[in-house]
Protein backbone atom coordinates (compact mmCIF):
# COMPACT_ATOMS: atom_id res chain seq x y z
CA UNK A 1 0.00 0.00 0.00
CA UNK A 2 1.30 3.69 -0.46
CA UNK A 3 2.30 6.05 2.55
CA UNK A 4 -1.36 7.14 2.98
CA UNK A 5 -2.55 4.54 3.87
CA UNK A 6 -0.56 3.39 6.74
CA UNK A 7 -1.97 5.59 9.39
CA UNK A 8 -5.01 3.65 9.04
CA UNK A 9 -4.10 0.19 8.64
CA UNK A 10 -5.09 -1.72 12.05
CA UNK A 11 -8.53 0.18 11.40
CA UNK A 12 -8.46 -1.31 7.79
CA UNK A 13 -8.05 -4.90 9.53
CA UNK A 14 -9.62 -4.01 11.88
CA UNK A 15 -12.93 -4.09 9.83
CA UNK A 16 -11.97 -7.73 7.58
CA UNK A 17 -15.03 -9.69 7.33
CA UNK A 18 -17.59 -6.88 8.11
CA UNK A 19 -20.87 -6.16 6.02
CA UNK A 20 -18.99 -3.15 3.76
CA UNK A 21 -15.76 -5.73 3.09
CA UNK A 22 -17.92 -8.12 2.32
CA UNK A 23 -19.77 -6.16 -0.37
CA UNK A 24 -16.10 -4.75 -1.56
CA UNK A 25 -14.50 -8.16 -2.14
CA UNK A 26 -17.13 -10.15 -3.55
CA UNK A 27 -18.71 -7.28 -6.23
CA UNK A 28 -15.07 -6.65 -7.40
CA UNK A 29 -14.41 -10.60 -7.75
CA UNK A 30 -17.36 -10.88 -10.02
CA UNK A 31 -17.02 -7.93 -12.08
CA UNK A 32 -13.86 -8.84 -12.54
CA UNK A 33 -14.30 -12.61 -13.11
CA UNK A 34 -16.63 -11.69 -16.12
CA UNK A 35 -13.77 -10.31 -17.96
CA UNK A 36 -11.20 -13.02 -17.68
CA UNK A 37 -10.59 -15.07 -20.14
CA UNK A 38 -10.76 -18.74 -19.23
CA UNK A 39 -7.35 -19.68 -18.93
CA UNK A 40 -4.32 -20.12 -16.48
CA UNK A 41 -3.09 -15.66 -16.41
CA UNK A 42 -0.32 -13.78 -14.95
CA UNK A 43 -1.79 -11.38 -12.61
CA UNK A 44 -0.27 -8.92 -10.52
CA UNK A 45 -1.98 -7.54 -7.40
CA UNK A 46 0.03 -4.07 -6.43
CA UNK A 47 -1.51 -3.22 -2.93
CA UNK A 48 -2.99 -6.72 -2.35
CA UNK A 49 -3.08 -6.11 1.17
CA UNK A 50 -4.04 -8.80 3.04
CA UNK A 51 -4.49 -10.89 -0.25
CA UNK A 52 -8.22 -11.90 -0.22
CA UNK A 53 -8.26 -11.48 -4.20
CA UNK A 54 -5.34 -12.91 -4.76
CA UNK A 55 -5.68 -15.96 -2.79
CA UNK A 56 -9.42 -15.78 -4.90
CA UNK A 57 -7.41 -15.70 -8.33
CA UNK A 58 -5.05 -18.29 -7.29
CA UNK A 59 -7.55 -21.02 -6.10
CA UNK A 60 -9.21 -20.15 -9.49
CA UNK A 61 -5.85 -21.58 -11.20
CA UNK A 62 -4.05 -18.19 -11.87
CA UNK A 63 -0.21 -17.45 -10.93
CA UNK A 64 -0.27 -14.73 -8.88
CA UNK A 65 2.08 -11.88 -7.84
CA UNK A 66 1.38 -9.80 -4.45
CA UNK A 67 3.25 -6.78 -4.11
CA UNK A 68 2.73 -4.69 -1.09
CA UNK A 69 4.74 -1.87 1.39
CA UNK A 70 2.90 -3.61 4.91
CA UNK A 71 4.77 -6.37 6.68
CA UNK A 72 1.84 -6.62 8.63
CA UNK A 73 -0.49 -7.35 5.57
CA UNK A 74 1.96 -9.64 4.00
CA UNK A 75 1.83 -11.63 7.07
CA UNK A 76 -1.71 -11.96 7.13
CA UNK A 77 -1.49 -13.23 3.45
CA UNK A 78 0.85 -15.60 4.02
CA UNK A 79 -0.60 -17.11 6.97
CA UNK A 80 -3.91 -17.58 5.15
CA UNK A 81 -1.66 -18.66 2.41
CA UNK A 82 -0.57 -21.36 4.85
CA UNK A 83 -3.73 -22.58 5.05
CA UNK A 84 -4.20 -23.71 1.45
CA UNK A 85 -3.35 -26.44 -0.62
CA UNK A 86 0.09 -27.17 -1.87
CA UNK A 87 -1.24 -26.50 -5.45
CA UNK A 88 -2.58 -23.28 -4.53
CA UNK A 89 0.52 -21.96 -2.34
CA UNK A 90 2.86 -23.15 -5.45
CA UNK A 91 0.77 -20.21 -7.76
CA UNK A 92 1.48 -17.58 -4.95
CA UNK A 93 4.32 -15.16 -4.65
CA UNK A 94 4.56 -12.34 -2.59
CA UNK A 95 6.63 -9.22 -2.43
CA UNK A 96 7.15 -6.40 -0.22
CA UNK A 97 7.85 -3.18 -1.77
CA UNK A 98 5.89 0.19 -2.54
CA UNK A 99 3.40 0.12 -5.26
CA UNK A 100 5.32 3.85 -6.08
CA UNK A 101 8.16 1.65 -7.34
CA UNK A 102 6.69 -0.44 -9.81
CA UNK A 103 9.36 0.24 -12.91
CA UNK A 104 12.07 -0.90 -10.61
CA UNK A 105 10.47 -3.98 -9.47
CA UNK A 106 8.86 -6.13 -12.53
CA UNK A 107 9.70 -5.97 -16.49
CA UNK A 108 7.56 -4.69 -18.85
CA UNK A 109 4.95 -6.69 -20.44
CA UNK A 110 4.60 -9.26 -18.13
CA UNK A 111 1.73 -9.56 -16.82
CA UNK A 112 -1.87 -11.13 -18.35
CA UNK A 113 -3.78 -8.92 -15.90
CA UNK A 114 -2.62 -6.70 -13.56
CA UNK A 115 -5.05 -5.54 -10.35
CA UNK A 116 -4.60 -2.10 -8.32
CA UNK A 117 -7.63 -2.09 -6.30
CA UNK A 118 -8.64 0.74 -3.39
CA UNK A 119 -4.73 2.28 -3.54
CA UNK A 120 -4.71 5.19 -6.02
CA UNK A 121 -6.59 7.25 -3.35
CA UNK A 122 -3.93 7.27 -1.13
CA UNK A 123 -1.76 8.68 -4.01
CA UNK A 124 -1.91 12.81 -4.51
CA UNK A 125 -0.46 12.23 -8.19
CA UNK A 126 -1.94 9.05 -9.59
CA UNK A 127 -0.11 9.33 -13.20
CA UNK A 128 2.89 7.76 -12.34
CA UNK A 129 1.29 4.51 -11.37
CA UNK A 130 -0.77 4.92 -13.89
CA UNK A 131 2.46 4.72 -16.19
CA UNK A 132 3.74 1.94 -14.68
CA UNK A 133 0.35 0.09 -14.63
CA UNK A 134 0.11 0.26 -18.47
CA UNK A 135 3.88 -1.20 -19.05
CA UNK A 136 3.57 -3.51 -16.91
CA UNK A 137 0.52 -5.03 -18.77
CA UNK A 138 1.03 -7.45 -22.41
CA UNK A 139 -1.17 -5.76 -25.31
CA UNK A 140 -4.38 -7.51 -25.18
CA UNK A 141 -4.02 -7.84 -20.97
CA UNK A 142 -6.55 -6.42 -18.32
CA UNK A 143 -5.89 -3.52 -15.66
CA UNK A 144 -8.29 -3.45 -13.13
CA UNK A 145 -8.87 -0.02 -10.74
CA UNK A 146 -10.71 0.56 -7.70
CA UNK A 147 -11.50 4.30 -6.94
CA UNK A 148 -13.45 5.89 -4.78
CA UNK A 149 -15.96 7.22 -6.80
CA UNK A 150 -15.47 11.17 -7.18
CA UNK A 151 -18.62 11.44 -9.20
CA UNK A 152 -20.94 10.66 -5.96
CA UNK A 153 -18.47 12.10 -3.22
CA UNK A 154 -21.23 13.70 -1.64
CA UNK A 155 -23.47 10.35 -1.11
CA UNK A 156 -22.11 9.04 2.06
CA UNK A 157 -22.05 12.41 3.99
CA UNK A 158 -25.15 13.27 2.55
CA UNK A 159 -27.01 10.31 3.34
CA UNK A 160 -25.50 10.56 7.18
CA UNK A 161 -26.41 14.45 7.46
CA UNK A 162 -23.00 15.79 7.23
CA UNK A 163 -23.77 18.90 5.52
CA UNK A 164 -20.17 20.50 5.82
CA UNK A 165 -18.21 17.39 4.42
CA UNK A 166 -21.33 16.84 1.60
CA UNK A 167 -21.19 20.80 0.54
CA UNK A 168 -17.69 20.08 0.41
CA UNK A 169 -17.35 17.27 -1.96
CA UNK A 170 -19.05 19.05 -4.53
CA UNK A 171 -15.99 20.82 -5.19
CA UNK A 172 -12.91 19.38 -3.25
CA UNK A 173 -12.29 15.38 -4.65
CA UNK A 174 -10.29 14.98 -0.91
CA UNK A 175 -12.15 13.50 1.50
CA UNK A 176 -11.78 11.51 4.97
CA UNK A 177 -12.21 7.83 4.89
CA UNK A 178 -13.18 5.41 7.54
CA UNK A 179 -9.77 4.29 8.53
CA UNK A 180 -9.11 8.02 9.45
CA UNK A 181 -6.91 8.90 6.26
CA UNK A 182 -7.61 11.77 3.64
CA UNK A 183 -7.49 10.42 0.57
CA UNK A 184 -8.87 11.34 -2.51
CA UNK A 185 -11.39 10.37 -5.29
CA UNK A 186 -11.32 10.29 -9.08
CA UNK A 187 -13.92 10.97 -11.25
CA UNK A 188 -14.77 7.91 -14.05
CA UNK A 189 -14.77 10.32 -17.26
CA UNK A 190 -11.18 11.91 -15.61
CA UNK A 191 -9.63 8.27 -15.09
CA UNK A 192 -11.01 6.89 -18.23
CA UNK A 193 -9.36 9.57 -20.00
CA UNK A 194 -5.95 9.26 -18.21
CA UNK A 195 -6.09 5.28 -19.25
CA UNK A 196 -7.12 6.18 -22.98
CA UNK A 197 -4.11 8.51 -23.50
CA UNK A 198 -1.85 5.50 -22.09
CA UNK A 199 -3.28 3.00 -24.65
CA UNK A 200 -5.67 1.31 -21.86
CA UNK A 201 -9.22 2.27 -23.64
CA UNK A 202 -11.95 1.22 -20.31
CA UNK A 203 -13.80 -2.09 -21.39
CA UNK A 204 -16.78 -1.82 -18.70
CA UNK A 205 -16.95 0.20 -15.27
CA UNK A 206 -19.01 -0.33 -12.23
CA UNK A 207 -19.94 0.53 -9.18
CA UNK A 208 -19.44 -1.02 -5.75
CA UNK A 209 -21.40 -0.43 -2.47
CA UNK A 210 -24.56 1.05 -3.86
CA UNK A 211 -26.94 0.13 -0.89
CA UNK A 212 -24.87 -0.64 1.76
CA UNK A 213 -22.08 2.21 1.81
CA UNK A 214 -23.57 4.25 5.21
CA UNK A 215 -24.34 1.09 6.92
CA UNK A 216 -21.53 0.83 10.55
CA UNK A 217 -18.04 0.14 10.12
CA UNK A 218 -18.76 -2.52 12.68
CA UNK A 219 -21.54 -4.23 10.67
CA UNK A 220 -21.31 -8.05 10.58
CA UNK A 221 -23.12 -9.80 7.30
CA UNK A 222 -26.19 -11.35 7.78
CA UNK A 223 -26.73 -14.72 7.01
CA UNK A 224 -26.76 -17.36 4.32
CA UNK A 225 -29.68 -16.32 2.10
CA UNK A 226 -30.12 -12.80 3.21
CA UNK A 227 -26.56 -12.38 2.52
CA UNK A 228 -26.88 -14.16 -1.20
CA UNK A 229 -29.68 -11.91 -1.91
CA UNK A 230 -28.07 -8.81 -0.95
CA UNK A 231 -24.98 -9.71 -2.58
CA UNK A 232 -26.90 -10.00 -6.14
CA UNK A 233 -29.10 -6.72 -5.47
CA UNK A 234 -25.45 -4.99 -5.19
CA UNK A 235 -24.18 -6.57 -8.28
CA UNK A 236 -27.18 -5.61 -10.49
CA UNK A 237 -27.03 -1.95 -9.06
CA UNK A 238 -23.14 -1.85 -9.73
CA UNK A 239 -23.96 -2.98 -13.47
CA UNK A 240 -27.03 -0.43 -13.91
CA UNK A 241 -27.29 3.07 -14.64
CA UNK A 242 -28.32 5.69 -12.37
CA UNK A 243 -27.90 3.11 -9.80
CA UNK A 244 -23.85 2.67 -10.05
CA UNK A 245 -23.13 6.61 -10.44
CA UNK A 246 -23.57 6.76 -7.08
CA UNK A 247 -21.90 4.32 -5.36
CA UNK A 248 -19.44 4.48 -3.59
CA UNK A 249 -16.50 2.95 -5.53
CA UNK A 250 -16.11 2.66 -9.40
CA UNK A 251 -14.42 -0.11 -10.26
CA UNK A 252 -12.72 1.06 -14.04
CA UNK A 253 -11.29 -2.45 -16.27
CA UNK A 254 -9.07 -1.10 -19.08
CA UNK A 255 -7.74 -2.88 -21.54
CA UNK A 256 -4.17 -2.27 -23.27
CA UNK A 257 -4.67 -1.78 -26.82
């Protein structure tokens, strides 16, 4: 993860396996699942954090590359890792390192697909990794970003009757997260147009958290079916216009001409 974020990080696991991570992981594993091609890829995760789509990618057959800056995270991952079978574990390899520093770490054109999910915020200058991201990626091969979504900034406040903060986002893209880190949101025509200029054209976009973005950090899931059914509510609103525009994350999948 960048510098940003690690002010907030024992919040951030903190809150693993509540209702709103819940929602994040599983609506970006699907959207992205519908665009892989079915076939063993090479797939880098810079910021995987504590790994819960990688370790999704590489039960799915994938080889998979985890780069992040937290020994803490990377500790996580690999004790989940731990946990798997050999034939899982064998796809796996981690590396800890700062997602700033992405020329200096892997080759160019080497990667299938390569995922930067929920770290560009923490970045005041995204076009650098943005660089990286599209060298890093064959012609023909997937990047997949999750921002928050600068286009609905005002939603969450809004909805919570934070008047100052939702006045606020109408103008400023900065805004205070949950983990108690300013960070700062990108708007889906703006990044789609920073891809296109670096020969990454957007494929499909969605959003993530359209219902269930105000609910408590705390939250736990509900249960089996109630779960299920709010899981596929969320995944038709993230897929459907007006409904994605305003939640909370877009998740942007680019593809390098």
């Amino acid at each position: 993860m960048s510098p940003g974020f690690s002010s907030g990080e024992q919040r951030w696991r903190a809150h693993l396996g509540t209702l709103r991570q819940v929602v994040r992981q599983e609506l970006v594993a699907r959207q992205l699942a519908a665009h892989l091609p079915d076939r063993p890829l090479r797939i880098l995760d810079a910021g995987c954090g504590q790994g819960t789509q990688l370790l999704r990618l590489a039960r799915g057959g994938h080889e998979v590359t985890g780069l992040d800056s937290s020994p803490t995270l990377l500790g996580d991952l690999r004790r989940a890792l731990a946990d798997e079978p050999v034939h899982v574990r064998r796809r796996v390899r981690t590396v800890e390192g700062d997602v700033g520093d992405l020329a200096a770490l892997f080759a160019a054109d080497d990667f299938d697909v390569v995922l930067c999910q929920g770290v560009l915020m923490y970045f005041a200058d995204p076009a650098p990794v943005l660089d990286d991201l599209a060298r890093l990626v064959r012609p023909g091969g997937l990047v997949s970003l999750l921002v928050r979504n600068g286009d609905a900034l005002a939603m969450r406040p809004g909805l919570l009757g934070d008047w100052a903060a939702a006045r606020r986002a109408f103008g400023d893209l900065s805004y205070d997260n949950r983990i108690g880190v300013t960070a700062r949101a990108d708007r889906v025509a703006d990044l789609a147009a920073a891809l296109a200029v670096r020969g990454l054209p957007v494929d499909a976009w969605y959003g993530v958290r359209v219902f269930t973005d105000v609910v408590p950090s705390n939250a736990e899931p509900p249960a089996g079916p109630e779960l299920a059914e709010l899981l596929d509510c969320e995944e038709l609103a993230g897929a459907t216009d007006p409904y994605r525009r305003v939640a909370a994350l877009a998740h942007v999948i680019a593809r390098r001409a």
